[in-house]
Protein backbone atom coordinates (compact mmCIF):
# COMPACT_ATOMS: atom_id res chain seq x y z
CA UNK A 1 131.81 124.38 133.31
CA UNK A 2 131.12 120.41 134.39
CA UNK A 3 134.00 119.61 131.16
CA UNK A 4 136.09 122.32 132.44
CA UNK A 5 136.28 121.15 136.04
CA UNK A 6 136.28 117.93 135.06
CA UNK A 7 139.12 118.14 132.52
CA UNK A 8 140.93 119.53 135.55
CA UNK A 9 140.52 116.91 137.35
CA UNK A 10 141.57 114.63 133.84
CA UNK A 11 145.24 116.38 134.11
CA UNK A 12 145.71 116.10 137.99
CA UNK A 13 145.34 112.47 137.45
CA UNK A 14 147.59 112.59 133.62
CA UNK A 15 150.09 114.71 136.08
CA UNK A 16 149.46 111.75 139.26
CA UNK A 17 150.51 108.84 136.85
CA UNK A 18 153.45 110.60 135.13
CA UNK A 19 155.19 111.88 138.39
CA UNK A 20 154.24 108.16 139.89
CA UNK A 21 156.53 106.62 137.74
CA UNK A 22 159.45 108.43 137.70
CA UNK A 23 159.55 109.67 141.36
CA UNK A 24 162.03 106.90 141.84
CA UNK A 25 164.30 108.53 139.82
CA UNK A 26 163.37 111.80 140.69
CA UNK A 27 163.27 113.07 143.85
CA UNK A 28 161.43 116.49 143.12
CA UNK A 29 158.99 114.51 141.21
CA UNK A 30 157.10 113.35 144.58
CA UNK A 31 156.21 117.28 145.09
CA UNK A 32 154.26 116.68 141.77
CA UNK A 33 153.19 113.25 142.62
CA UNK A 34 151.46 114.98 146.36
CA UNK A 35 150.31 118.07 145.00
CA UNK A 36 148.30 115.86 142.18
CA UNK A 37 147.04 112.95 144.42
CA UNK A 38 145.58 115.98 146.76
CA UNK A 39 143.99 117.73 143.35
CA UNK A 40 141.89 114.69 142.43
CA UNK A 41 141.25 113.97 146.26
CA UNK A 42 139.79 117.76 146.49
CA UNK A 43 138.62 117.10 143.05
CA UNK A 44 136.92 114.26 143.77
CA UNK A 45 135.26 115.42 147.26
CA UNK A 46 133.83 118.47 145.78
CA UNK A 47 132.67 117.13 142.82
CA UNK A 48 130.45 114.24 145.24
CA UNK A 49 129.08 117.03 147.27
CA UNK A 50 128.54 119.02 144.55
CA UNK A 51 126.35 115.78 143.00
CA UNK A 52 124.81 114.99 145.78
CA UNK A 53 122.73 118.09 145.85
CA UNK A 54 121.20 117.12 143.09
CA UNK A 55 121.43 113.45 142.04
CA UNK A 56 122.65 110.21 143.32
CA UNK A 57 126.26 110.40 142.50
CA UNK A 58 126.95 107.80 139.68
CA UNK A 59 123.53 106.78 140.64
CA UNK A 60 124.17 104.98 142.97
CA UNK A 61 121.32 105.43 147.18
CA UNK A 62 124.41 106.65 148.76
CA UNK A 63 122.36 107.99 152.39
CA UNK A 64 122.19 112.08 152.54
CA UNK A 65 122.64 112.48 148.37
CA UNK A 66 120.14 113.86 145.75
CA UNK A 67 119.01 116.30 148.44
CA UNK A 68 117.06 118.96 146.17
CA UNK A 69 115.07 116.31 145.26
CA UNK A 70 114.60 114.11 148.37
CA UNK A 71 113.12 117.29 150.06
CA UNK A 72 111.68 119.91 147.02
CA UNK A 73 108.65 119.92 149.20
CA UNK A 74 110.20 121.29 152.30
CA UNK A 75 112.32 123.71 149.88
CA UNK A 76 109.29 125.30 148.42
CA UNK A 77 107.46 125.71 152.10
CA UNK A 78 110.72 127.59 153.47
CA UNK A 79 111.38 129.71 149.95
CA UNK A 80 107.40 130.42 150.18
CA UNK A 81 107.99 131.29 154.31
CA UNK A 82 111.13 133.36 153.55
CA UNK A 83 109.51 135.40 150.62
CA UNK A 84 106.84 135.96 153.47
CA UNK A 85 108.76 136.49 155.96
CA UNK A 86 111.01 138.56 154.38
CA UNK A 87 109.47 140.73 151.40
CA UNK A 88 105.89 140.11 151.97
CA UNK A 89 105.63 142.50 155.43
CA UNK A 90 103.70 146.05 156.02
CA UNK A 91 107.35 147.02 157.47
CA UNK A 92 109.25 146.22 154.21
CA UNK A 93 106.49 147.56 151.93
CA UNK A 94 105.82 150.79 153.59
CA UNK A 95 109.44 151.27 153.73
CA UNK A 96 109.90 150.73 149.34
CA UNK A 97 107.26 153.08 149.09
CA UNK A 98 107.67 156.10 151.31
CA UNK A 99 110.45 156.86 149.84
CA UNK A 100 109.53 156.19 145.85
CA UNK A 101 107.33 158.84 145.41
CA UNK A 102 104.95 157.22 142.99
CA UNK A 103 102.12 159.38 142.98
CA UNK A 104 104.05 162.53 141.68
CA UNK A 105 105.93 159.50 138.74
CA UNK A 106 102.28 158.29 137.68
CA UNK A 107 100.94 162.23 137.60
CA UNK A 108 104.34 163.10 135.39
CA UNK A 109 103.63 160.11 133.17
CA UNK A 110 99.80 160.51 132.60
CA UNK A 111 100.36 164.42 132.07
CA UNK A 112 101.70 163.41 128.47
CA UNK A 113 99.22 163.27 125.98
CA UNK A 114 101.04 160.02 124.50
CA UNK A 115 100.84 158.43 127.86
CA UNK A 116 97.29 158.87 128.52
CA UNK A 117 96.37 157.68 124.73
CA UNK A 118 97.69 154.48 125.95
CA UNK A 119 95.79 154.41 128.69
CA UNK A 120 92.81 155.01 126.87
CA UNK A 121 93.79 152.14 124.04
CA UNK A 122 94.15 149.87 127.22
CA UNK A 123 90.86 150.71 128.54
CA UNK A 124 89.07 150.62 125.46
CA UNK A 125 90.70 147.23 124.93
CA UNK A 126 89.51 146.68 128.58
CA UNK A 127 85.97 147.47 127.83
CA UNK A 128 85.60 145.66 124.31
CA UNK A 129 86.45 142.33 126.38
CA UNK A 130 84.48 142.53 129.12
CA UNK A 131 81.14 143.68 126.46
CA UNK A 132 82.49 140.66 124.64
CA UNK A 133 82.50 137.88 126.92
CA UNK A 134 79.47 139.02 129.09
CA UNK A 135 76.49 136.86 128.50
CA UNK A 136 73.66 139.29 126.19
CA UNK A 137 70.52 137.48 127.69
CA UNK A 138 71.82 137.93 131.87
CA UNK A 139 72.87 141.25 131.12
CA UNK A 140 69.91 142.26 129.09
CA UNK A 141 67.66 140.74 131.49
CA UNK A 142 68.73 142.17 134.70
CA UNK A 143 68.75 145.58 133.09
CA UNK A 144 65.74 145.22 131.79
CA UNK A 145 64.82 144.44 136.11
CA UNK A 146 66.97 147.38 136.89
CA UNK A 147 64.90 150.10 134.55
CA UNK A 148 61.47 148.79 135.30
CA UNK A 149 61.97 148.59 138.44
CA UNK A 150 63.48 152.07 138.92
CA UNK A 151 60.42 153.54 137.17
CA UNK A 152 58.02 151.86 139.19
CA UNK A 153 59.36 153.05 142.66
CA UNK A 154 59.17 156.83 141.34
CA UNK A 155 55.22 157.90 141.77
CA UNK A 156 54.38 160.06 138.62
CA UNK A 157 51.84 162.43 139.81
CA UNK A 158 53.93 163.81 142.71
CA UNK A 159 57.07 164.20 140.32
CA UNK A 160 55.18 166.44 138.29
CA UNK A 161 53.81 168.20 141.11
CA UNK A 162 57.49 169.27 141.96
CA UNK A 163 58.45 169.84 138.08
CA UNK A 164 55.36 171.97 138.00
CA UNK A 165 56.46 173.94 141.47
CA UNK A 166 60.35 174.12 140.11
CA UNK A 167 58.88 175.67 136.98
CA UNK A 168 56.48 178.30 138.91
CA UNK A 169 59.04 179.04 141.35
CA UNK A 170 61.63 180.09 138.57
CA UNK A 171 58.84 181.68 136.38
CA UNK A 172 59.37 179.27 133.32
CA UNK A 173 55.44 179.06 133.36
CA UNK A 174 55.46 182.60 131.99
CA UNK A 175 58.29 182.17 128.97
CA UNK A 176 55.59 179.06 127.81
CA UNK A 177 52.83 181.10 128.46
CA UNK A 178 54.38 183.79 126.62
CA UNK A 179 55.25 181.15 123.62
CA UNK A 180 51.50 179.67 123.83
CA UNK A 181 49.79 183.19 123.21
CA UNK A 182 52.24 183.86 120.63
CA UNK A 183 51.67 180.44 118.92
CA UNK A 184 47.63 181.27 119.10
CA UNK A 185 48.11 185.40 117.63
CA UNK A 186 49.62 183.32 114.64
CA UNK A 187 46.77 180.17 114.70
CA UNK A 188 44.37 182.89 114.36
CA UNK A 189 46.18 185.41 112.14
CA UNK A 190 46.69 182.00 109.59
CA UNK A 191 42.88 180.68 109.95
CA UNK A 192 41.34 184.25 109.76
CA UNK A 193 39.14 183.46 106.41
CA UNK A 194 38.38 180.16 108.08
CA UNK A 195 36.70 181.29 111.09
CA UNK A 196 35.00 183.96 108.99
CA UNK A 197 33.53 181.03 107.06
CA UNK A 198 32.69 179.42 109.99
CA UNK A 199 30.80 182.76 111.09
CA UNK A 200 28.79 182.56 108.16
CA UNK A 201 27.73 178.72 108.42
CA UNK A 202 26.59 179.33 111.85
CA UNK A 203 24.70 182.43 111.62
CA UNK A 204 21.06 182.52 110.20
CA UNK A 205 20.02 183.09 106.51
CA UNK A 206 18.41 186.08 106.71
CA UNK A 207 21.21 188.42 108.82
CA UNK A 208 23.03 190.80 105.88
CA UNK A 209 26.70 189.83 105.52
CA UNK A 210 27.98 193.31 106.64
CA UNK A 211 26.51 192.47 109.55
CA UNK A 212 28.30 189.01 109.85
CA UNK A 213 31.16 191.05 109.19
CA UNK A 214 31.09 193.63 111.43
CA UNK A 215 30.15 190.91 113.81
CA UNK A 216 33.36 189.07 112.90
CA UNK A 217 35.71 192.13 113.49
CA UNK A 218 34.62 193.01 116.49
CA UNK A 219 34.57 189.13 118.18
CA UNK A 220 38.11 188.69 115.90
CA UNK A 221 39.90 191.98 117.14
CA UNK A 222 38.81 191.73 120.85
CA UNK A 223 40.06 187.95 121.01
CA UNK A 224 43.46 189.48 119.18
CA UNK A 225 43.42 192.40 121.70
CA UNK A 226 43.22 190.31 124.73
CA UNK A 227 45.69 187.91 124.37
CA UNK A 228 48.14 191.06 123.20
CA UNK A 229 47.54 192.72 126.76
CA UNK A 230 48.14 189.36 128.76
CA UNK A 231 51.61 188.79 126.61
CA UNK A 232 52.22 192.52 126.96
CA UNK A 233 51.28 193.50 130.66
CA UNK A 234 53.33 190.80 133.37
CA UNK A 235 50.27 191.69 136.00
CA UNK A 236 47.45 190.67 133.90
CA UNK A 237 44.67 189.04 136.01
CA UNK A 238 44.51 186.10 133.48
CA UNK A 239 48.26 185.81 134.81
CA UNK A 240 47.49 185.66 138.31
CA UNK A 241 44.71 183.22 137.62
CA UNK A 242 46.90 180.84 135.73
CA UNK A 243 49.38 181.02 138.52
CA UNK A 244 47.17 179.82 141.05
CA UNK A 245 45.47 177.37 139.44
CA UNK A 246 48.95 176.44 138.31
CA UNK A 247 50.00 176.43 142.03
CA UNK A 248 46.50 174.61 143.03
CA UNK A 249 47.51 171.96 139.81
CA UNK A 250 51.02 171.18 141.66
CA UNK A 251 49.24 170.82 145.19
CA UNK A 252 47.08 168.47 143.95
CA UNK A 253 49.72 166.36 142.08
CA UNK A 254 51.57 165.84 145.20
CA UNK A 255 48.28 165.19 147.26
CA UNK A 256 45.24 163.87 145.63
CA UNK A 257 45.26 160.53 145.65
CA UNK A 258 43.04 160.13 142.49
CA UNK A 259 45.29 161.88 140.69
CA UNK A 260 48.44 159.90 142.13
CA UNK A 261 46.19 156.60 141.09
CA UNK A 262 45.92 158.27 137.27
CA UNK A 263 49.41 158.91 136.83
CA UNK A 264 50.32 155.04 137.76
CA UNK A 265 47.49 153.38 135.64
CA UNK A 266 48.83 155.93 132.87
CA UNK A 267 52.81 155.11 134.08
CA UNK A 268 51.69 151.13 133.49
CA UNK A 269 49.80 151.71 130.22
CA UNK A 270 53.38 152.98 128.98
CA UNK A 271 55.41 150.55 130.41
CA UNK A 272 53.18 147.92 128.82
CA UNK A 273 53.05 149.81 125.39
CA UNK A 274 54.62 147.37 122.53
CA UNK A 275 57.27 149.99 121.63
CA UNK A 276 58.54 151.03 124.68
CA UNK A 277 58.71 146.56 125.69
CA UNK A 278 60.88 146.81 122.67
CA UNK A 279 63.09 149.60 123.58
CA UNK A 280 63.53 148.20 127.07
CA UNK A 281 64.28 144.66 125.33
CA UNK A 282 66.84 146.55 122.67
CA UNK A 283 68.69 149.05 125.89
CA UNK A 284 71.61 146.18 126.35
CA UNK A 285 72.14 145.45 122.40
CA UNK A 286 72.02 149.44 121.95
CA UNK A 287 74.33 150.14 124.84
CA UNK A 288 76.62 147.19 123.67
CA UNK A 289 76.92 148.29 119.77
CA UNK A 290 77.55 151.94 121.64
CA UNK A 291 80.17 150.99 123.42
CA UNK A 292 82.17 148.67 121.36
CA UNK A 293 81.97 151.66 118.24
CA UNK A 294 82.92 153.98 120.94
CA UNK A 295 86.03 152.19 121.86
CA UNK A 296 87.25 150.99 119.02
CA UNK A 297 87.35 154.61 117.04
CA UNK A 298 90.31 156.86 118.18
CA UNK A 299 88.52 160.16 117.27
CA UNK A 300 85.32 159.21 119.02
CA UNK A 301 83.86 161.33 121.58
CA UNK A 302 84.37 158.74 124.46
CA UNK A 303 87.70 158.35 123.59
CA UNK A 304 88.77 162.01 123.09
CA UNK A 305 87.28 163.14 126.85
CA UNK A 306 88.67 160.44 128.99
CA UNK A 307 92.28 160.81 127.05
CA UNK A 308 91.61 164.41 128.01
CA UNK A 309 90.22 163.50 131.45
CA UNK A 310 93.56 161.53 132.14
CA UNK A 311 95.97 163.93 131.37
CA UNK A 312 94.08 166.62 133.14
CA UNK A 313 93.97 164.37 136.17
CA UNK A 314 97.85 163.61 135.79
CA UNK A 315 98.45 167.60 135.59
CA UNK A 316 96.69 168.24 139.03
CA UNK A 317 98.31 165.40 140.35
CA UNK A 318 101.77 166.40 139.19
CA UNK A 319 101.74 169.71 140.35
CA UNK A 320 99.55 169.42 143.41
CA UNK A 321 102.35 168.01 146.63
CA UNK A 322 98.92 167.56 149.21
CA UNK A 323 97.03 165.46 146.55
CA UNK A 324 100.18 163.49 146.31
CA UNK A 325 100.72 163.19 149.78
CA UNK A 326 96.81 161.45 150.20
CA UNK A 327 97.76 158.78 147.12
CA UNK A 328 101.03 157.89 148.21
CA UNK A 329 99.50 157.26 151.93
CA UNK A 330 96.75 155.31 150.15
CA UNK A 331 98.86 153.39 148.12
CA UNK A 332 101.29 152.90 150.85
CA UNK A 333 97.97 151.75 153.32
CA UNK A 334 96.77 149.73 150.45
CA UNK A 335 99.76 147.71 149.83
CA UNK A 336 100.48 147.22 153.28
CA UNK A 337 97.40 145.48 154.01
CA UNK A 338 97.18 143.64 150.79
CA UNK A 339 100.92 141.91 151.56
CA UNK A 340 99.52 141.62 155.20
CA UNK A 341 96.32 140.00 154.76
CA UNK A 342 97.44 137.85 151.85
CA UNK A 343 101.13 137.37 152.48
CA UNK A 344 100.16 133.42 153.64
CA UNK A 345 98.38 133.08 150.41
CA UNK A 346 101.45 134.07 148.61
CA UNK A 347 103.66 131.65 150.75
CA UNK A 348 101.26 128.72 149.80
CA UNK A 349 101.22 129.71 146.18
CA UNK A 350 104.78 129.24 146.43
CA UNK A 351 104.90 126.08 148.06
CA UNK A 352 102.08 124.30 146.18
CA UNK A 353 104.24 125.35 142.94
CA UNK A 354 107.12 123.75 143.65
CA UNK A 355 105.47 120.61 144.64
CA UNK A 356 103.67 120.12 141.57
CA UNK A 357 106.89 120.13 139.74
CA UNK A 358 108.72 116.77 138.76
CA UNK A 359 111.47 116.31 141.12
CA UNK A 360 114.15 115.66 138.52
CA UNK A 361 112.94 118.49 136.99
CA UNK A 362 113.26 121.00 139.49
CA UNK A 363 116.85 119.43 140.36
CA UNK A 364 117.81 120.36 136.75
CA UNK A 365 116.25 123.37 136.66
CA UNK A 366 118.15 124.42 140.73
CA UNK A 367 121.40 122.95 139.39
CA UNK A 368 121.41 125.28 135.54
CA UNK A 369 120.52 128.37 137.77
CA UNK A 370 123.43 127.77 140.83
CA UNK A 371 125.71 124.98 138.56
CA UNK A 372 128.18 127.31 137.18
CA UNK A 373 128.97 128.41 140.70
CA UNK A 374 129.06 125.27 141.94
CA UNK A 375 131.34 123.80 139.08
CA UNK A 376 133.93 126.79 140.51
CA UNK A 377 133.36 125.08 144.17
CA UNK A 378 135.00 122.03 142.25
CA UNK A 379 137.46 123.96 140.26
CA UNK A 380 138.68 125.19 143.50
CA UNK A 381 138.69 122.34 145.46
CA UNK A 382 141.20 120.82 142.32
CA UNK A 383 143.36 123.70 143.21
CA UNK A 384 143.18 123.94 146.76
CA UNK A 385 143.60 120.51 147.19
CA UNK A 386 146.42 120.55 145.08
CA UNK A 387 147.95 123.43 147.04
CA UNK A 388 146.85 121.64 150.60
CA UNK A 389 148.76 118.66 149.31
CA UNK A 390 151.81 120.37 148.21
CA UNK A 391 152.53 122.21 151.76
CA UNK A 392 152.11 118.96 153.64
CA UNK A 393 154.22 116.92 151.45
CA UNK A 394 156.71 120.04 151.76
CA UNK A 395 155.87 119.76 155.83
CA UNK A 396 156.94 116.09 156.18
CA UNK A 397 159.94 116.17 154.13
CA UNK A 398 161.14 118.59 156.10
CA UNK A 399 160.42 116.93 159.35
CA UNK A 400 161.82 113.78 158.07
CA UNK A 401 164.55 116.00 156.33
């Protein structure tokens, strides 16, 4: 554009010579001799100011020339004011986004299965980098805090008192009961002949062995029978005794403070135990190789339910107008405040970018995003001028005329 306008300029001057000379012999030839002195004149003019916006025209400290660069400073505090000013206000914001409807768009788009596998690569991507650059030791040490800690605030003894009183209250005692006399009908039932031969060990020399065996049976069958009517009959008095002392057992849990004292001494003993130190010391590492499988296999389970979280989530929100009412107010509130509260931030971003740049730099980069415009405003001040120059050439000769 700078050769085309130029070259114009080139052939208002070829034309300004030729008509020159033979004007003399030609009268019309000074209507081509005016209207090409006033094309280089316009030519000329435009093609300073043009110049002078963004260099020293033919380099030479002409006053009020190379203007983008003389004040790039001031240009980026008023383009950093305007954007503020501007774009960057609650007014403008909420206005975008009343209308735009982006709640119902983002429930549409995360409804598709495709969509929301993306997601789901992005956030695994999301999580493998922040696993990745966290520091092992911090991390593993302040969980370590977090876990220990935890377990130490929570008093043993009165936590079982309440598991034991959940358990009553539901009648779970009774199912383990129930298990506990079935587990000892079969202890028995398998160690019969050892118990017999404990019988005979124990009892003297001279009793008869029918004796030790009658003795057997009956002490054998009785035990069998009793435990058969406390599995069988729900009223038993063996029952009712287990469920108050049960009851008593829970009370004193909550309350006794030797008890409370046993549970923490036994609560420390396990805390201090070698393997569970290691497991505690391990969690992070564990957690880590967890995660980072997790996320990097498609198929895996992790993957699979948030993918199907997502696209459940963008099906409600799709097809529910009052839940996408609330996120477009939120979003709407959010942004506003955000461009509010950090619209000066923005402005000084702005302005603090432009002044690091080199000022012939940002004049060539101002002048190759505006210059072919500007090369026009030259192009047309050839013609113009030209024109201008023809019509008061045409003027005077009349008036002389």
């Amino acid at each position: 554009m700078k050769m085309l306008a130029t070259s114009l300029f080139v052939v208002a001057a070829l034309i300004f010579i030729w008509a020159r000379i033979i004007e003399d012999r030609n009268g019309w030839a000074g209507y081509v001799r005016a209207t090409a002195e006033a094309a280089m004149i316009g030519a000329l003019a435009d093609w300073f100011a043009v110049t002078a916006l963004f260099r020293h025209p033919l380099g030479l400290p002409i006053p009020h020339t190379a203007i983008v660069q003389k004040r790039k400073d001031e240009i980026g505090r008023s383009l950093g004011g305007f954007v503020k000013d501007n774009f960057l206000t609650r007014e403008v914001m909420v206005e975008r986004l009343e209308d735009a409807g982006l709640a119902s768009r983002l429930g549409g788009w995360m409804s598709q299965p495709s969509n929301a596998r993306t997601v789901g690569d992005q956030s695994a991507a999301v999580v493998r980098g922040v696993t990745e650059v966290l520091q092992d030791e911090v991390v593993q040490s302040g969980l370590e805090a977090v876990v220990s800690e935890r377990v130490k605030s929570v008093k043993v003894a009165p936590l079982m008192g309440r598991v034991v009183d959940a358990a009553v209250d539901g009648d779970h005692h009774q199912a383990l009961l129930d298990s506990i006399l079935v587990g000892l009908g079969k202890f028995m039932e398998e160690n019969r002949v050892t118990f017999r031969q404990r019988l005979t060990q124990e009892s003297p020399w001279w009793v008869p062995e029918p004796i030790d065996d009658a003795v057997f049976d009956k002490i054998y069958i009785g035990v069998r029978r009793f435990l058969t009517d406390i599995g069988h009959d729900r009223n038993h008095v063996m029952r009712s005794d287990i469920d108050d002392r049960t009851a008593r057992l829970a009370e004193e849990l909550k309350s006794s403070p030797e008890l409370i004292a046993k549970g923490e001494n036994l609560k420390q003993e396990l805390l201090d135990h070698p393997e569970v130190r290691s497991w505690s010391a391990n969690l992070w590492a564990r957690m880590k190789a967890g995660l980072i499988e997790a996320t990097e296999n498609p198929e895996s389970e992790l993957r699979l339910r948030l993918e199907e979280a997502l696209v459940s989530a963008g099906v409600s929100l799709r097809d529910d107008p009052a839940m996408q009412d609330r996120i477009d107010q939120w979003i709407t509130e959010a942004v506003g405040y955000v461009a509010e509260q950090f619209r000066g931030e923005v402005a000084d971003l702005i302005a603090t970018t432009v002044q690091g740049w080199d000022t012939h730099e940002t004049a060539e980069r101002l002048e190759l995003q505006v210059g072919r415009d500007l090369q026009f405003i030259r192009i047309n001040g050839t013609l113009v001028g030209g024109l201008a120059g023809l019509a008061i050439y045409t003027i005077s000769e009349l008036l002389v005329g």
